[in-house]
C-alpha atoms as a PDB file:
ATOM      1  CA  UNK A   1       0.000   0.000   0.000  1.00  0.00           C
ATOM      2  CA  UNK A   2       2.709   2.372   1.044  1.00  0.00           C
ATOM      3  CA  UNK A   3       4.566   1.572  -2.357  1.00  0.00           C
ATOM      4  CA  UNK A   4       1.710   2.287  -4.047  1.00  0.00           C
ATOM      5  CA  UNK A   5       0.997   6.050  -2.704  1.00  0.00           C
ATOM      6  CA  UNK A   6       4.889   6.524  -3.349  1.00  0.00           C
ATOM      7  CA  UNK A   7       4.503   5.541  -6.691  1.00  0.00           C
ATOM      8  CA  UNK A   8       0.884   7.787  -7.190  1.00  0.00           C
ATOM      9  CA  UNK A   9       3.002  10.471  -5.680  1.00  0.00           C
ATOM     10  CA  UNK A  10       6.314  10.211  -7.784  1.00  0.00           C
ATOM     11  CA  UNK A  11       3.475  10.162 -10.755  1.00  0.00           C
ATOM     12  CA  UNK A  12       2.045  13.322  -9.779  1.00  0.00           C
ATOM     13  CA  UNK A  13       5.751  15.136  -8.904  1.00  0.00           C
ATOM     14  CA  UNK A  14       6.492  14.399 -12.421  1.00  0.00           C
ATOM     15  CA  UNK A  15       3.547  15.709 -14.073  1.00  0.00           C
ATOM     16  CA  UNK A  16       2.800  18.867 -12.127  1.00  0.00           C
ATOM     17  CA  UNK A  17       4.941  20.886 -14.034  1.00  0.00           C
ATOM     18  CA  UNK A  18       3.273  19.995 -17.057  1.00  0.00           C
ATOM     19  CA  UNK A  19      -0.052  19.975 -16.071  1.00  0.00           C
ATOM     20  CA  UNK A  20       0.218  23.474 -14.602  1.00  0.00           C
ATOM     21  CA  UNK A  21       1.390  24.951 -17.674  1.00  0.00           C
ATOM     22  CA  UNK A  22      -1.313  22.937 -19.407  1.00  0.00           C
ATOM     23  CA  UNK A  23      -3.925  24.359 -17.048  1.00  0.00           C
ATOM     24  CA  UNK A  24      -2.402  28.515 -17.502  1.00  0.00           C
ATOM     25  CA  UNK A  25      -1.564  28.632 -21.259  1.00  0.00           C
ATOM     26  CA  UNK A  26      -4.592  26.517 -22.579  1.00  0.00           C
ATOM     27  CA  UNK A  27      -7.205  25.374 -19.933  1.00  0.00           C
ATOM     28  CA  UNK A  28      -7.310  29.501 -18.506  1.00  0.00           C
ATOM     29  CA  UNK A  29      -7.549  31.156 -21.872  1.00  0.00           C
ATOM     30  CA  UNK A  30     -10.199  28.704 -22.608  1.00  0.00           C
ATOM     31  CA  UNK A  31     -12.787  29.221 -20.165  1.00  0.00           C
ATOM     32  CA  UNK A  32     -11.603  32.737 -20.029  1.00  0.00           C
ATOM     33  CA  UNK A  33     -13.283  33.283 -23.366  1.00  0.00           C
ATOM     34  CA  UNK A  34     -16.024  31.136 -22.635  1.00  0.00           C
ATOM     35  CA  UNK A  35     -17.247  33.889 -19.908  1.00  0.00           C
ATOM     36  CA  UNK A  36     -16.666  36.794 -21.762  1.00  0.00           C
ATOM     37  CA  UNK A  37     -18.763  35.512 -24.735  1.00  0.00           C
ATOM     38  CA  UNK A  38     -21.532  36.224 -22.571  1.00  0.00           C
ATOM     39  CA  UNK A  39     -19.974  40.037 -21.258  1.00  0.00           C
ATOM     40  CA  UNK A  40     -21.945  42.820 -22.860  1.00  0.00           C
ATOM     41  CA  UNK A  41     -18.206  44.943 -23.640  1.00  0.00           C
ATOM     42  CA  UNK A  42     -18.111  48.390 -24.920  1.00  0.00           C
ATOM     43  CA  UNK A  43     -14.572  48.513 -26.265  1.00  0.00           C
ATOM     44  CA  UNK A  44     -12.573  46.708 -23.741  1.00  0.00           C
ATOM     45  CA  UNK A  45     -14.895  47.662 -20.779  1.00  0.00           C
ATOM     46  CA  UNK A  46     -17.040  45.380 -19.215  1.00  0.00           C
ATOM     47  CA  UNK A  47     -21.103  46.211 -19.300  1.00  0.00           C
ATOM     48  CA  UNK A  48     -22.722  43.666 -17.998  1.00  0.00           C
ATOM     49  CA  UNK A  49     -23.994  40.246 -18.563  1.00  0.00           C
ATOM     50  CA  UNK A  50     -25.089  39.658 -22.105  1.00  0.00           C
ATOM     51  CA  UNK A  51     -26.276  35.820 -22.500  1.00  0.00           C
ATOM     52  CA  UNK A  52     -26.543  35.003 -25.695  1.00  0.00           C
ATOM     53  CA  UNK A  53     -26.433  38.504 -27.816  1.00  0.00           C
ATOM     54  CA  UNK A  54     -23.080  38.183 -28.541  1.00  0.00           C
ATOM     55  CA  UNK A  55     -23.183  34.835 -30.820  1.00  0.00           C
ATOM     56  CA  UNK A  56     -26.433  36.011 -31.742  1.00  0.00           C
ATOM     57  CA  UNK A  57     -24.649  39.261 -33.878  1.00  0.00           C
ATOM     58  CA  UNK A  58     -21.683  37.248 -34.752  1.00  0.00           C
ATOM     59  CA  UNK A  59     -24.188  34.661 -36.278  1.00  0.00           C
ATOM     60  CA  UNK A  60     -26.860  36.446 -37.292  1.00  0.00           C
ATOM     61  CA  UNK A  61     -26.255  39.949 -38.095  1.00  0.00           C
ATOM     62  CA  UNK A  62     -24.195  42.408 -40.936  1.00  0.00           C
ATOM     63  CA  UNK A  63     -21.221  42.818 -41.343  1.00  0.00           C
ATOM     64  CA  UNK A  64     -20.322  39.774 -38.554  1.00  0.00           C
ATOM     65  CA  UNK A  65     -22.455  37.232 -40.094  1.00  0.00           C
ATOM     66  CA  UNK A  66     -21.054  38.090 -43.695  1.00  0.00           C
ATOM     67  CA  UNK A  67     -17.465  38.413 -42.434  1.00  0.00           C
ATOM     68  CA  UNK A  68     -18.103  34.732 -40.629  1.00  0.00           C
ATOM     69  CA  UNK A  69     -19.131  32.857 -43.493  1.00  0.00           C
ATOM     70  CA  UNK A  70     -16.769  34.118 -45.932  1.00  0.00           C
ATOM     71  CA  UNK A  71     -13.929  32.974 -43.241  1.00  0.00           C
ATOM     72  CA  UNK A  72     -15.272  30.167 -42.934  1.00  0.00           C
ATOM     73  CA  UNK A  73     -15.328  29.225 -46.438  1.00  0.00           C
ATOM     74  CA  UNK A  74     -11.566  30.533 -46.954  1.00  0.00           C
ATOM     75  CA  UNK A  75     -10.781  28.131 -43.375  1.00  0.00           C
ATOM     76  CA  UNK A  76     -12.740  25.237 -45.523  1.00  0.00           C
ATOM     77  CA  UNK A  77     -10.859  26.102 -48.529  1.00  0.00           C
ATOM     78  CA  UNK A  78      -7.496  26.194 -46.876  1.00  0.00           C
ATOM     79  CA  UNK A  79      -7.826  22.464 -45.448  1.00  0.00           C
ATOM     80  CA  UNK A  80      -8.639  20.710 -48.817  1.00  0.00           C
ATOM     81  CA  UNK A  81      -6.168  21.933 -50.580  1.00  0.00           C
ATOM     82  CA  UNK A  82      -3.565  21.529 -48.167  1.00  0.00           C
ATOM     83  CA  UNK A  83      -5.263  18.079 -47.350  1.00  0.00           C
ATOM     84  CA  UNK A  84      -4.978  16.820 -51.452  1.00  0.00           C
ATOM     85  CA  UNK A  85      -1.585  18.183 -51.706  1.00  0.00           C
ATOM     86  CA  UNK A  86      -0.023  16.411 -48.619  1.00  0.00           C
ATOM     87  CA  UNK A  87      -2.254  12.769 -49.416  1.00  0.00           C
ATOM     88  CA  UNK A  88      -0.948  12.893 -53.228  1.00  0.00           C
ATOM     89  CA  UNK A  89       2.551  14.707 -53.357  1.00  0.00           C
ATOM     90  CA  UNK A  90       3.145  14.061 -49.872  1.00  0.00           C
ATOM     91  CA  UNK A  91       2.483  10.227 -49.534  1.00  0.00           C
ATOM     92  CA  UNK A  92       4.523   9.606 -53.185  1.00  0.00           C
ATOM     93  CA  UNK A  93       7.443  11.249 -51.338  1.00  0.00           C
ATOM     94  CA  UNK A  94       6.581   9.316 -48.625  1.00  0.00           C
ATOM     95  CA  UNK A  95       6.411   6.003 -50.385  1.00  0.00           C
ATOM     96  CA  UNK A  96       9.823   6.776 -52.359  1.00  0.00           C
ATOM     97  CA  UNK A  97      11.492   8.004 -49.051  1.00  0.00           C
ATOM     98  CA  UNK A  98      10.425   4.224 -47.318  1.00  0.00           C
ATOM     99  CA  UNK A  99      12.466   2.572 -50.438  1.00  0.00           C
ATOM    100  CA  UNK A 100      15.729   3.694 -48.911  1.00  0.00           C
ATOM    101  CA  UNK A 101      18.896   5.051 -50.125  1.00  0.00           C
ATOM    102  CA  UNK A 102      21.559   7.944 -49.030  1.00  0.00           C
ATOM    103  CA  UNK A 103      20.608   9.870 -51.984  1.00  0.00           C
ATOM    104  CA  UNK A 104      16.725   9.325 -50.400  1.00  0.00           C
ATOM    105  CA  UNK A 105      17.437   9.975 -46.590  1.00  0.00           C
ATOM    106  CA  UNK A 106      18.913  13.173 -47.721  1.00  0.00           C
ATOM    107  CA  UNK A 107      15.993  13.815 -49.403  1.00  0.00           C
ATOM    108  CA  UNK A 108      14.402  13.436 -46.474  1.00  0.00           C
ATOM    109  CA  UNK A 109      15.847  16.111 -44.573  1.00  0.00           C
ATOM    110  CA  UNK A 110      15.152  18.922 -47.476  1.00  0.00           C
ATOM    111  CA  UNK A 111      11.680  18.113 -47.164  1.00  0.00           C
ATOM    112  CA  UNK A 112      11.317  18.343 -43.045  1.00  0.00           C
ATOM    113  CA  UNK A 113      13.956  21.627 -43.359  1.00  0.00           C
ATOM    114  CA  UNK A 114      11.286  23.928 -43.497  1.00  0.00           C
ATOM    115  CA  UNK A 115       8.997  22.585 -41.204  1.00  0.00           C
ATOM    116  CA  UNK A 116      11.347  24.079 -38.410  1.00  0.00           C
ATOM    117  CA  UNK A 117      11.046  27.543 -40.069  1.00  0.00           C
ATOM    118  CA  UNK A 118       9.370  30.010 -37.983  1.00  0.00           C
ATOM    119  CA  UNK A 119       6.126  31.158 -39.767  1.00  0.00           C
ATOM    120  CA  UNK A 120       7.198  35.006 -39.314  1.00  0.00           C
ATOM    121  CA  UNK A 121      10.309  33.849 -40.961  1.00  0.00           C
ATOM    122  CA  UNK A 122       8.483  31.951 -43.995  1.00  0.00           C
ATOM    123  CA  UNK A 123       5.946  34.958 -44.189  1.00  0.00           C
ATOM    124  CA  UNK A 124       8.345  37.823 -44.474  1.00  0.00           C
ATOM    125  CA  UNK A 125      10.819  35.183 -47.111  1.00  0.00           C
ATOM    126  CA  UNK A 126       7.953  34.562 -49.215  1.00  0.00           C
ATOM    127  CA  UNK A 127       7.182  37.868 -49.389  1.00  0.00           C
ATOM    128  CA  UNK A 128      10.237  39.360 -50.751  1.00  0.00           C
ATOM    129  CA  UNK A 129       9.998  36.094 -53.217  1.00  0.00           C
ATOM    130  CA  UNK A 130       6.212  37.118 -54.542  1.00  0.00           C
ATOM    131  CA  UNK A 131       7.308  40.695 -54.619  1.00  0.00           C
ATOM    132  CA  UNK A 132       5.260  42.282 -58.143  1.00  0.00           C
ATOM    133  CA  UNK A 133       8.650  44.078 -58.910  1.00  0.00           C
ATOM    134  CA  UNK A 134      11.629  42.708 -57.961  1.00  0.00           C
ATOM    135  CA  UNK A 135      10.435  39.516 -55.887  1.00  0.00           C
ATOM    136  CA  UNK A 136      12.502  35.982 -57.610  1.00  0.00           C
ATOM    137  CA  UNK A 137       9.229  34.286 -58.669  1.00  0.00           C
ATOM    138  CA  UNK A 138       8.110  36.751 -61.196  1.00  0.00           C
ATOM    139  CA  UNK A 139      11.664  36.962 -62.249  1.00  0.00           C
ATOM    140  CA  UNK A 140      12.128  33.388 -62.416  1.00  0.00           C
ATOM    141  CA  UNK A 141       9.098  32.943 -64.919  1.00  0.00           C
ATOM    142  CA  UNK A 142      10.230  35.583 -67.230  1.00  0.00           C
ATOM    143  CA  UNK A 143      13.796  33.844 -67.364  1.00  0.00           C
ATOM    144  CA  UNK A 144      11.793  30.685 -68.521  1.00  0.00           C
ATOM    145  CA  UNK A 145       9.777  32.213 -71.278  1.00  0.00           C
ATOM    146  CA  UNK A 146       6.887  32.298 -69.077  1.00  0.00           C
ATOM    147  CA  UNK A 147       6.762  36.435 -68.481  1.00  0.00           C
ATOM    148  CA  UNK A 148       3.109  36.548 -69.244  1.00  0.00           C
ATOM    149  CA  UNK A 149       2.242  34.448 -65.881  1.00  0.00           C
ATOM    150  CA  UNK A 150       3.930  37.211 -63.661  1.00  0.00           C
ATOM    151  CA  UNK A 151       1.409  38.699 -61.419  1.00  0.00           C
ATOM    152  CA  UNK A 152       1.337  40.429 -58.269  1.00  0.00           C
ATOM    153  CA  UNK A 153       0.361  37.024 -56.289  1.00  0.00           C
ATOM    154  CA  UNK A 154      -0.302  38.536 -53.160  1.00  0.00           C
ATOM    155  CA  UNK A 155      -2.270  41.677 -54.247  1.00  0.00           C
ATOM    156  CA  UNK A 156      -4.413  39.653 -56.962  1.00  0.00           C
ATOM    157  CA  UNK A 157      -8.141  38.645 -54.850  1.00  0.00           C
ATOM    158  CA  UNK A 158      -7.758  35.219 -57.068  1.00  0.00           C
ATOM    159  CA  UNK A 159      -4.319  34.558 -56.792  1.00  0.00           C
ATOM    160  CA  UNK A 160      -4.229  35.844 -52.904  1.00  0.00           C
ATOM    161  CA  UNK A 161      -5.513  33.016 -50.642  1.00  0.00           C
ATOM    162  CA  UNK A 162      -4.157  30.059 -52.904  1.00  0.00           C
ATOM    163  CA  UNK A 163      -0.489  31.360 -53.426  1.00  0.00           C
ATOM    164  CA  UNK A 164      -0.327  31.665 -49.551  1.00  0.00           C
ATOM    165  CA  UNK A 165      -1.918  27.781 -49.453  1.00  0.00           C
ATOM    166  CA  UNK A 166       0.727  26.952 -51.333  1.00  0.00           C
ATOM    167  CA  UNK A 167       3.186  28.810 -48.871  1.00  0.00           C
ATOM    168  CA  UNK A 168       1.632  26.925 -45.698  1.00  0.00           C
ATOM    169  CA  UNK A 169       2.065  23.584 -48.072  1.00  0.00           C
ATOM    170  CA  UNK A 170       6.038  23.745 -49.080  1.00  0.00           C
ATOM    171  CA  UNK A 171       6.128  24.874 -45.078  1.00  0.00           C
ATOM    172  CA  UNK A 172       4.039  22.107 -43.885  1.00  0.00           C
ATOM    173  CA  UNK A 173       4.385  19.433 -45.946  1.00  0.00           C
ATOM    174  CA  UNK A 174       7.765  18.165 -43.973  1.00  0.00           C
ATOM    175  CA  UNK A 175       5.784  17.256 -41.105  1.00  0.00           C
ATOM    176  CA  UNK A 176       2.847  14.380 -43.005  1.00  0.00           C
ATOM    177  CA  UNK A 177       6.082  13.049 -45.590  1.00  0.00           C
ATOM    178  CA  UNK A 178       7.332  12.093 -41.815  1.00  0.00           C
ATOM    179  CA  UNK A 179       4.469  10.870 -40.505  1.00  0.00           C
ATOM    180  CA  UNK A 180       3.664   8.986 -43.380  1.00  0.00           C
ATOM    181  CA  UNK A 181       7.340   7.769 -43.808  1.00  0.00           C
ATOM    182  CA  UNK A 182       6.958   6.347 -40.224  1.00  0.00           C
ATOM    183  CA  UNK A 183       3.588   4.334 -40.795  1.00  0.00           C
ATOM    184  CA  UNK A 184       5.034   3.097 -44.125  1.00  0.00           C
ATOM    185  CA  UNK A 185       7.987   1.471 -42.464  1.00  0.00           C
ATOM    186  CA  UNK A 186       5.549  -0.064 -39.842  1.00  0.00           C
ATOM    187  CA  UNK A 187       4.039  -2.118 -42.183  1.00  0.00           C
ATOM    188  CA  UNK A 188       5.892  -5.524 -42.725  1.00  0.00           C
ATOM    189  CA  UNK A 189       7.550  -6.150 -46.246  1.00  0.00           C
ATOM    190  CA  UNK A 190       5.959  -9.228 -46.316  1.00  0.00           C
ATOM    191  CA  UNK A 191       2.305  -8.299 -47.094  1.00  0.00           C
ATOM    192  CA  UNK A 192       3.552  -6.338 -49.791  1.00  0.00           C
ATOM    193  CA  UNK A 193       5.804  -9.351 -51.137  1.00  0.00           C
ATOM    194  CA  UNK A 194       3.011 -11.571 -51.070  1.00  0.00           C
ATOM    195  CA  UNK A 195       0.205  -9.448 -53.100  1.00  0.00           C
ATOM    196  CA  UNK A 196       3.460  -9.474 -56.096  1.00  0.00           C
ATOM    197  CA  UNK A 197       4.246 -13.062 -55.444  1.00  0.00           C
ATOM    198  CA  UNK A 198       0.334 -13.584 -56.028  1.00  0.00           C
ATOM    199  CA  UNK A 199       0.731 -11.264 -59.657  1.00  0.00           C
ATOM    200  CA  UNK A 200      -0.009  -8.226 -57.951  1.00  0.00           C
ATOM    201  CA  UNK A 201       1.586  -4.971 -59.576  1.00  0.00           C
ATOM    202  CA  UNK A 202       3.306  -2.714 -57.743  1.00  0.00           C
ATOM    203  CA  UNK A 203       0.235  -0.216 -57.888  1.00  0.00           C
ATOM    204  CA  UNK A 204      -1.867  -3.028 -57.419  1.00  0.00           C
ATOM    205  CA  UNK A 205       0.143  -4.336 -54.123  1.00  0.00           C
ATOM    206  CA  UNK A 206      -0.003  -0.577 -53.020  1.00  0.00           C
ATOM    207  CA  UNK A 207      -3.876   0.117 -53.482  1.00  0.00           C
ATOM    208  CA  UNK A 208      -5.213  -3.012 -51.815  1.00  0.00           C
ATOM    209  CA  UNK A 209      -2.029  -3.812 -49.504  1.00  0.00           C
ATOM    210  CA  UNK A 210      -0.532  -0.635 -47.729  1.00  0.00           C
ATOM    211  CA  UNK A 211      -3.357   2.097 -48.325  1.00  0.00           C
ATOM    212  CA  UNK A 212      -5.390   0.504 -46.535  1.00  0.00           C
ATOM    213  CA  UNK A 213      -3.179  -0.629 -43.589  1.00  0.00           C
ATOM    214  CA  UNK A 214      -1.839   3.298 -43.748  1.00  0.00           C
ATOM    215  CA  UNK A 215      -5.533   4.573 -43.668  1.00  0.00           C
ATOM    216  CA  UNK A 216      -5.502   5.097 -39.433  1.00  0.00           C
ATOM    217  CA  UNK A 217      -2.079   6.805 -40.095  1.00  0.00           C
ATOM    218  CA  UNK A 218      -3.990   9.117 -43.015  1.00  0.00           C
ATOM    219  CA  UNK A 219      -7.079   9.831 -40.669  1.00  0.00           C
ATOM    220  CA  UNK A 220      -4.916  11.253 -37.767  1.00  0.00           C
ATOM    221  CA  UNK A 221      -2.917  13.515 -40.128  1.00  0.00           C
ATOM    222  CA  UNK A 222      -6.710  14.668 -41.401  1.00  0.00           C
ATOM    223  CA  UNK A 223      -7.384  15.372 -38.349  1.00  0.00           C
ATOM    224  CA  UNK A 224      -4.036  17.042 -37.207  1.00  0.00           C
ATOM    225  CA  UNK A 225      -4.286  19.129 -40.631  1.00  0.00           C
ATOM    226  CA  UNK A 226      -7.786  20.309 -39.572  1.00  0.00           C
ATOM    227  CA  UNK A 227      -6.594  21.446 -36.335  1.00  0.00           C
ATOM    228  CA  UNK A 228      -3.952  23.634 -37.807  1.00  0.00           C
ATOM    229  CA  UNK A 229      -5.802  24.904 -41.060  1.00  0.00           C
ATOM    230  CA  UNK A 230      -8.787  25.994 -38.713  1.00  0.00           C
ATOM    231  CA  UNK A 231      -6.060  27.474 -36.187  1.00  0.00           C
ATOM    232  CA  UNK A 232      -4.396  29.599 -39.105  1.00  0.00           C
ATOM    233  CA  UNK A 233      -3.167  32.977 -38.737  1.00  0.00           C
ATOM    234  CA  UNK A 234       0.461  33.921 -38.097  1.00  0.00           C
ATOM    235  CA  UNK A 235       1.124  33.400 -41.527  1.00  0.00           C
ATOM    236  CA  UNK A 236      -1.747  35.083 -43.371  1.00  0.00           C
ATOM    237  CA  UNK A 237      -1.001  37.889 -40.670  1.00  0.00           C
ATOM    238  CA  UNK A 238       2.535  38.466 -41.577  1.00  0.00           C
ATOM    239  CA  UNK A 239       1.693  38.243 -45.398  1.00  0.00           C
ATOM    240  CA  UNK A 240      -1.532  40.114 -45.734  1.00  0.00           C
ATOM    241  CA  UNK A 241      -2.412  41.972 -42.494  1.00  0.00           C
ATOM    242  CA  UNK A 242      -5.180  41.152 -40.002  1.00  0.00           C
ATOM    243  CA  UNK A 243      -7.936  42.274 -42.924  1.00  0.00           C
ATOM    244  CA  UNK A 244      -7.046  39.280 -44.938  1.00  0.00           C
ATOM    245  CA  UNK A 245      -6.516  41.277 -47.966  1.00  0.00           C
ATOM    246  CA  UNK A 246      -6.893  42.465 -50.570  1.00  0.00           C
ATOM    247  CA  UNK A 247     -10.469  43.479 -49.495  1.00  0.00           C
ATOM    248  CA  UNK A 248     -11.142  39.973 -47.249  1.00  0.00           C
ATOM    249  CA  UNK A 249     -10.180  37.225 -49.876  1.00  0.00           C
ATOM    250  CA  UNK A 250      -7.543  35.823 -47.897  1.00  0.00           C
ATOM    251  CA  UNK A 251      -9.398  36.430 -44.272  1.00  0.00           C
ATOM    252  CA  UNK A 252      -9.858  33.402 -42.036  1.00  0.00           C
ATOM    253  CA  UNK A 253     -11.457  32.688 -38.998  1.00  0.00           C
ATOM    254  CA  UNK A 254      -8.328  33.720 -36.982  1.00  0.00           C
ATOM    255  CA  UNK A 255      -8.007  36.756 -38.844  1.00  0.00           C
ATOM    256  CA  UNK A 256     -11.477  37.717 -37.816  1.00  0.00           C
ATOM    257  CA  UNK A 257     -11.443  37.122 -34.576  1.00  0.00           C
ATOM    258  CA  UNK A 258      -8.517  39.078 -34.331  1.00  0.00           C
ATOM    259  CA  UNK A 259      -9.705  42.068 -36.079  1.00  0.00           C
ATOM    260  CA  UNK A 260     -13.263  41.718 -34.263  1.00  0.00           C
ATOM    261  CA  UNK A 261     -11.558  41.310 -30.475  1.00  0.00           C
ATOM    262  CA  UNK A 262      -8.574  43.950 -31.001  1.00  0.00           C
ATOM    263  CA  UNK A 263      -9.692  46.553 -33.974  1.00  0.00           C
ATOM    264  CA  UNK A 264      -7.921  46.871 -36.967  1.00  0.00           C
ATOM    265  CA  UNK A 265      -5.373  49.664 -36.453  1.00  0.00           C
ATOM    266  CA  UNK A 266      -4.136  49.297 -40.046  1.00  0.00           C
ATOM    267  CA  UNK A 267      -6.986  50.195 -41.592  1.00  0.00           C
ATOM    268  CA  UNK A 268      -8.521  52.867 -39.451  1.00  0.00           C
ATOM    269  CA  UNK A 269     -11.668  50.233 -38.427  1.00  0.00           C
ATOM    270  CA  UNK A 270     -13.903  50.243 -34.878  1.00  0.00           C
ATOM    271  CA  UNK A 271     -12.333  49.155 -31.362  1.00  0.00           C
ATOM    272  CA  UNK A 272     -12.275  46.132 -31.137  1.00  0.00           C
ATOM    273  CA  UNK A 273     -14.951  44.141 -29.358  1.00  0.00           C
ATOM    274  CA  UNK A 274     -13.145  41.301 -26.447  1.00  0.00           C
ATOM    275  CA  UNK A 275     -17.280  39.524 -25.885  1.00  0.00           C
ATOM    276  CA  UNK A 276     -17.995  39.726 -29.782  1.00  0.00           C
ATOM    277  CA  UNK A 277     -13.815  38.015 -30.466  1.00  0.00           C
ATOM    278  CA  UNK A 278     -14.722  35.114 -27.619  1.00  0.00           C
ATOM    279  CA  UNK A 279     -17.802  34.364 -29.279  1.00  0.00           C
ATOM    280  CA  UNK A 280     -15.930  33.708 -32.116  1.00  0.00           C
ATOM    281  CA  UNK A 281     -13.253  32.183 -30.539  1.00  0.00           C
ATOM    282  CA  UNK A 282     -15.692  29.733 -28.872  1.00  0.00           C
ATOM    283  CA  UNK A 283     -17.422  28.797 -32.000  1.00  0.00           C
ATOM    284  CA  UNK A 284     -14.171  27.859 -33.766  1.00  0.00           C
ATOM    285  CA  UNK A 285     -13.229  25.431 -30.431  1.00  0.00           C
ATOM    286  CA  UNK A 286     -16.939  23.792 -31.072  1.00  0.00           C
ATOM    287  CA  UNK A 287     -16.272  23.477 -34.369  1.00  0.00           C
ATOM    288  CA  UNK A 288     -12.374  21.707 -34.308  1.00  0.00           C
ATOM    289  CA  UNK A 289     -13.925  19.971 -31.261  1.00  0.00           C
ATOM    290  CA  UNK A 290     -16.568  18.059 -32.739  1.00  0.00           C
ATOM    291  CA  UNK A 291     -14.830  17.291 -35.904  1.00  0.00           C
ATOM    292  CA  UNK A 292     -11.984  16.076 -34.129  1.00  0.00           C
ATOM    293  CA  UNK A 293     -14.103  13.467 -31.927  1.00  0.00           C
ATOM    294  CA  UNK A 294     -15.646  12.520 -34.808  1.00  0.00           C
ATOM    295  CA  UNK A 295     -12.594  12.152 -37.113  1.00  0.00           C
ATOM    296  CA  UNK A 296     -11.330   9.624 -34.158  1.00  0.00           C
ATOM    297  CA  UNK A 297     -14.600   8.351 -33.705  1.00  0.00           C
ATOM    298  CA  UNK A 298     -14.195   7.057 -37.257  1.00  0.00           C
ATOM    299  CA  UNK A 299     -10.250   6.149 -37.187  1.00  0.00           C
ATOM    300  CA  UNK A 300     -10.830   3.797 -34.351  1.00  0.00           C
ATOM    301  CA  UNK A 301     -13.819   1.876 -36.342  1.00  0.00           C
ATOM    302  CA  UNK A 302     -11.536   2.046 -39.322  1.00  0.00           C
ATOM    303  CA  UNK A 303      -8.761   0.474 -37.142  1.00  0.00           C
ATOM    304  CA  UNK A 304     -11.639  -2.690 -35.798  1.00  0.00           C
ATOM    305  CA  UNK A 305     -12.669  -3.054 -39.381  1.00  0.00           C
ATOM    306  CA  UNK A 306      -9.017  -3.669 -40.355  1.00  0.00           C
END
């Protein structure tokens, strides 16, 4: 019995530290914003309890409700296309990383290289690459022949929101080739060598064989890039301002919460609103919440089924 408390107690030394960070960087903030979503605020003064008026305008009344939606179709926008670039160009990486080689493993390391890149790093280098006059990419396509594609990329309301996609992507993309690396190497050789000994082609041995053994490794990288495409903002902040220019294309939900909970000093807009920002702030938590129990939800049947 006494061993047992010593142990329980050893277990608790050990994760105090870590729990108490936990509980004042994440847990605090949290239900901090949970109780001002329901503050009445004019500016950043407290007026009194509110209830429900707060989501209520966010949801349900111009500009907010306008603003909302159009973030949330950029936030919707932003996961796809990073989620079909990093299941296609990632996972063939991937694939021809697990088949070995020095040439390969230093491969490897180019990829996951910018992955370790600050974001405020990656937003300001990108932006002196994209520059309309003198940035490398416009000057690289005119060395090529291909002058007439030049554009300013960042100031364009078509090219805006996917150029910086693309960004995130060659920033990101280190990150799922590893993942994916990792759950192709967990798979034994010998399935594979089986489905070829049985006339299987290569794509054949790959379809039926190890996509569907890497599926569980696919669904928690869904659900990992949906976390961080719905949490975006340092980048699209560095690279187009808390507006999400030019005139909203590239705003997200962060972006609006921002501008909604601390003003927009760059543009001359309204003081900020702290009850109107929580209630957006909460409503982005419900919405990576449930899809994230329900993207588990459904890797854990996937993983019974197998």
């Amino acid at each position: 019995m006494n061993r047992r408390r010593s142990r329980q107690r050893v277990c608790i030394m050990f994760l105090a530290p870590a729990l108490i960070v936990y509980t004042v960087f994440m847990v605090y903030p949290l239900l901090s914003s949970l109780g001002y979503s329901f503050i009445k605020w004019d500016g950043y003064i407290r007026q009194g309890f509110a209830g429900l008026d707060n989501f209520k305008k966010v949801l349900f009344e111009r500009p907010y409700s306008e603003r909302l939606l159009s973030a949330l179709r950029h936030n919707i926008f932003f996961f796809v296309v990073t989620f079909l670039i990093q299941t296609t160009f990632g996972l063939f990486v991937a694939a021809a990383l697990a088949k070995g080689g020095r040439f390969l493993r230093v491969c490897q390391t180019v990829y996951f290289a910018p992955y370790t890149l600050s974001q405020v790093v990656v937003g300001f280098l990108w932006l002196l690459l994209l520059n309309p006059t003198w940035g490398q990419v416009n000057k690289f396509l005119a060395l090529i022949g291909l002058k007439g594609l030049a554009r300013p990329w960042l100031g364009d309301m078509v090219t805006a929101l996917p150029t910086i996609i693309l960004v995130n992507a060659w920033r990101w993309l280190g990150f799922p080739i590893t993942v994916y690396l990792a759950g192709l190497q967990g798979i034994p050789l010998e399935l594979e060598e089986a489905a070829r000994v049985d006339g299987a082609t290569p794509w054949q041995a790959f379809r039926h064989v190890v996509l569907p053994l890497l599926l569980p490794t696919i669904g928690m990288m869904t659900i990992l890039t949906f976390i961080y495409d719905f949490n975006a903002f340092e980048l699209i902040f560095i690279m187009q301002g808390s507006s999400g220019s030019p005139y909203y294309s590239t705003d997200v939900l962060g972006t609006f919460f921002y501008r909604t909970a601390f003003g927009d000093a760059t543009t001359g807009g309204e003081v900020g609103q702290v009850g109107l920002g929580s209630a957006i702030a909460v409503l982005m938590f419900l919405v990576i919440c449930a899809v994230s129990i329900a993207g588990v939800w459904l890797i854990r049947r996937q993983e019974v089924e197998i």
